[in-house]
Structures are given as structure tokens and as C-alpha cells.
Protein backbone atom coordinates (compact mmCIF):
# COMPACT_ATOMS: atom_id res chain seq x y z
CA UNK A 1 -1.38 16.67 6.58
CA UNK A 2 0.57 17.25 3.26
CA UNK A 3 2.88 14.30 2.74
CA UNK A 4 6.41 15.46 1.41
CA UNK A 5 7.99 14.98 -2.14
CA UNK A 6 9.76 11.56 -0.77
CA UNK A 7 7.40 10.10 1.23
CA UNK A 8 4.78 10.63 -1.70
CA UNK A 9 7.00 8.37 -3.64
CA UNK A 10 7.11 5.86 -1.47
CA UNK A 11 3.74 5.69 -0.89
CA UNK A 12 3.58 5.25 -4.68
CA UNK A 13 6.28 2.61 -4.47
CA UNK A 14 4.18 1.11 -1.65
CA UNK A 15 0.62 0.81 -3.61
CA UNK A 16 2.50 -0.44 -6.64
CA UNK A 17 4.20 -3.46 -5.29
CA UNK A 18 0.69 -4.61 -3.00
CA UNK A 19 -1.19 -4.34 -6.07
CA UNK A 20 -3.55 -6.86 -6.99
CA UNK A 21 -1.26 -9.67 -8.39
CA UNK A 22 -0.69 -11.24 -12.21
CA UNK A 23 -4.19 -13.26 -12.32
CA UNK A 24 -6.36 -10.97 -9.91
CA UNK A 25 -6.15 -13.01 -7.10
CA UNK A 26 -4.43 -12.69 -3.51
CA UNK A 27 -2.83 -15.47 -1.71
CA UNK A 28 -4.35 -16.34 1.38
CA UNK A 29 -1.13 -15.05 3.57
CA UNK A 30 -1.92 -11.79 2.09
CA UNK A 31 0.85 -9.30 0.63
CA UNK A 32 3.47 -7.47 2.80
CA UNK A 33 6.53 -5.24 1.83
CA UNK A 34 8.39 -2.88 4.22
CA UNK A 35 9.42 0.65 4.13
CA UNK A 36 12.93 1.16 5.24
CA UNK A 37 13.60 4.92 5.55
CA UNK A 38 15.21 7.05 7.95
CA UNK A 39 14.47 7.90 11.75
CA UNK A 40 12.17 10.94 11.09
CA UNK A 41 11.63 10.28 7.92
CA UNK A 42 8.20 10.01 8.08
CA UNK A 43 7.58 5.97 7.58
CA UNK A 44 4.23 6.16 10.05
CA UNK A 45 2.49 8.54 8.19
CA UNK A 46 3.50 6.68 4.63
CA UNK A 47 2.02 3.56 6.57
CA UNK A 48 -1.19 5.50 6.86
CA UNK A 49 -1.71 6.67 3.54
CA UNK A 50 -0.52 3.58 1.65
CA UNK A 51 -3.10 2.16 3.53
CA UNK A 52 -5.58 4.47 2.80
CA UNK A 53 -4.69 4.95 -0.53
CA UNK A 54 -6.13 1.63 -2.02
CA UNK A 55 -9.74 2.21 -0.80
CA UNK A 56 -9.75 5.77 -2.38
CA UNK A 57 -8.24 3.86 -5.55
CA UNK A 58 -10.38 0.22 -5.31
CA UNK A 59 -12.79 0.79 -3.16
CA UNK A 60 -14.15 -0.75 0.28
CA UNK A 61 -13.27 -4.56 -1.42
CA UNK A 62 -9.73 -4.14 -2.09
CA UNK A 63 -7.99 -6.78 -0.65
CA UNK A 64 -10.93 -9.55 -0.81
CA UNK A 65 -9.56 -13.31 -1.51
CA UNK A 66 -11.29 -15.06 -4.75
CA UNK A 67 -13.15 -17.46 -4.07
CA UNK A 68 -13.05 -20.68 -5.91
């Protein structure tokens, strides 16, 4: 399914702010942010493809802790 102009952008917005942070490494509680959009707006299928969108981008190891 084609996403629409506004929920491309915040799938954008999405992948930008749960990037990998300053340093490289992720804190163990992980990252989180929240879409806030309308009802019918379309926030499950953002969900899906910010998710998806890092392993086309990073690969299958996106997200791994460093390890000290």
C-alpha cells in the first residue's frame, strides 16, 4: 500500500528521531517517540513502515546494544 504525502513525512520524522544516537550506541531502555495524528489518519500503517523502514536502511542489526 502507497503511504500518503503526510504520513510519508512522518515516517521520515519517525526514523530520524530513533536514529542511532550521538556516540553509536543505544541505551539499554531502548528509544521510543509517539506519533500523535488524527483518528484516520493513518498512524498504524506509519507504525508499520517506520518499523520497517530501518532494516531496509541498516539492515537485520539495527537496533543491537554495544557491548562493552
Amino acid at each position: 500500500m502507497e503511504l500518503r504525502p503526510h504520513q510519508v513525512e512522518s515516517v521520515e520524522n519517525v526514523v530520524r528521531i530513533l536514529g542511532t544516537p550521538p556516540g553509536g550506541c543505544m541505551p539499554p531502555e531502548g528509544l521510543r517517540t509517539q506519533v500523535i495524528a488524527a483518528t484516520g489518519s493513518g498512524k498504524t500503517l506509519i507504525a508499520a513502515d517506520a518499523g520497517h523502514s530501518p532494516l531496509e536502511r541498516w539492515g537485520p542489526n539495527v537496533g543491537c546494544g554495544c557491548r562493552a
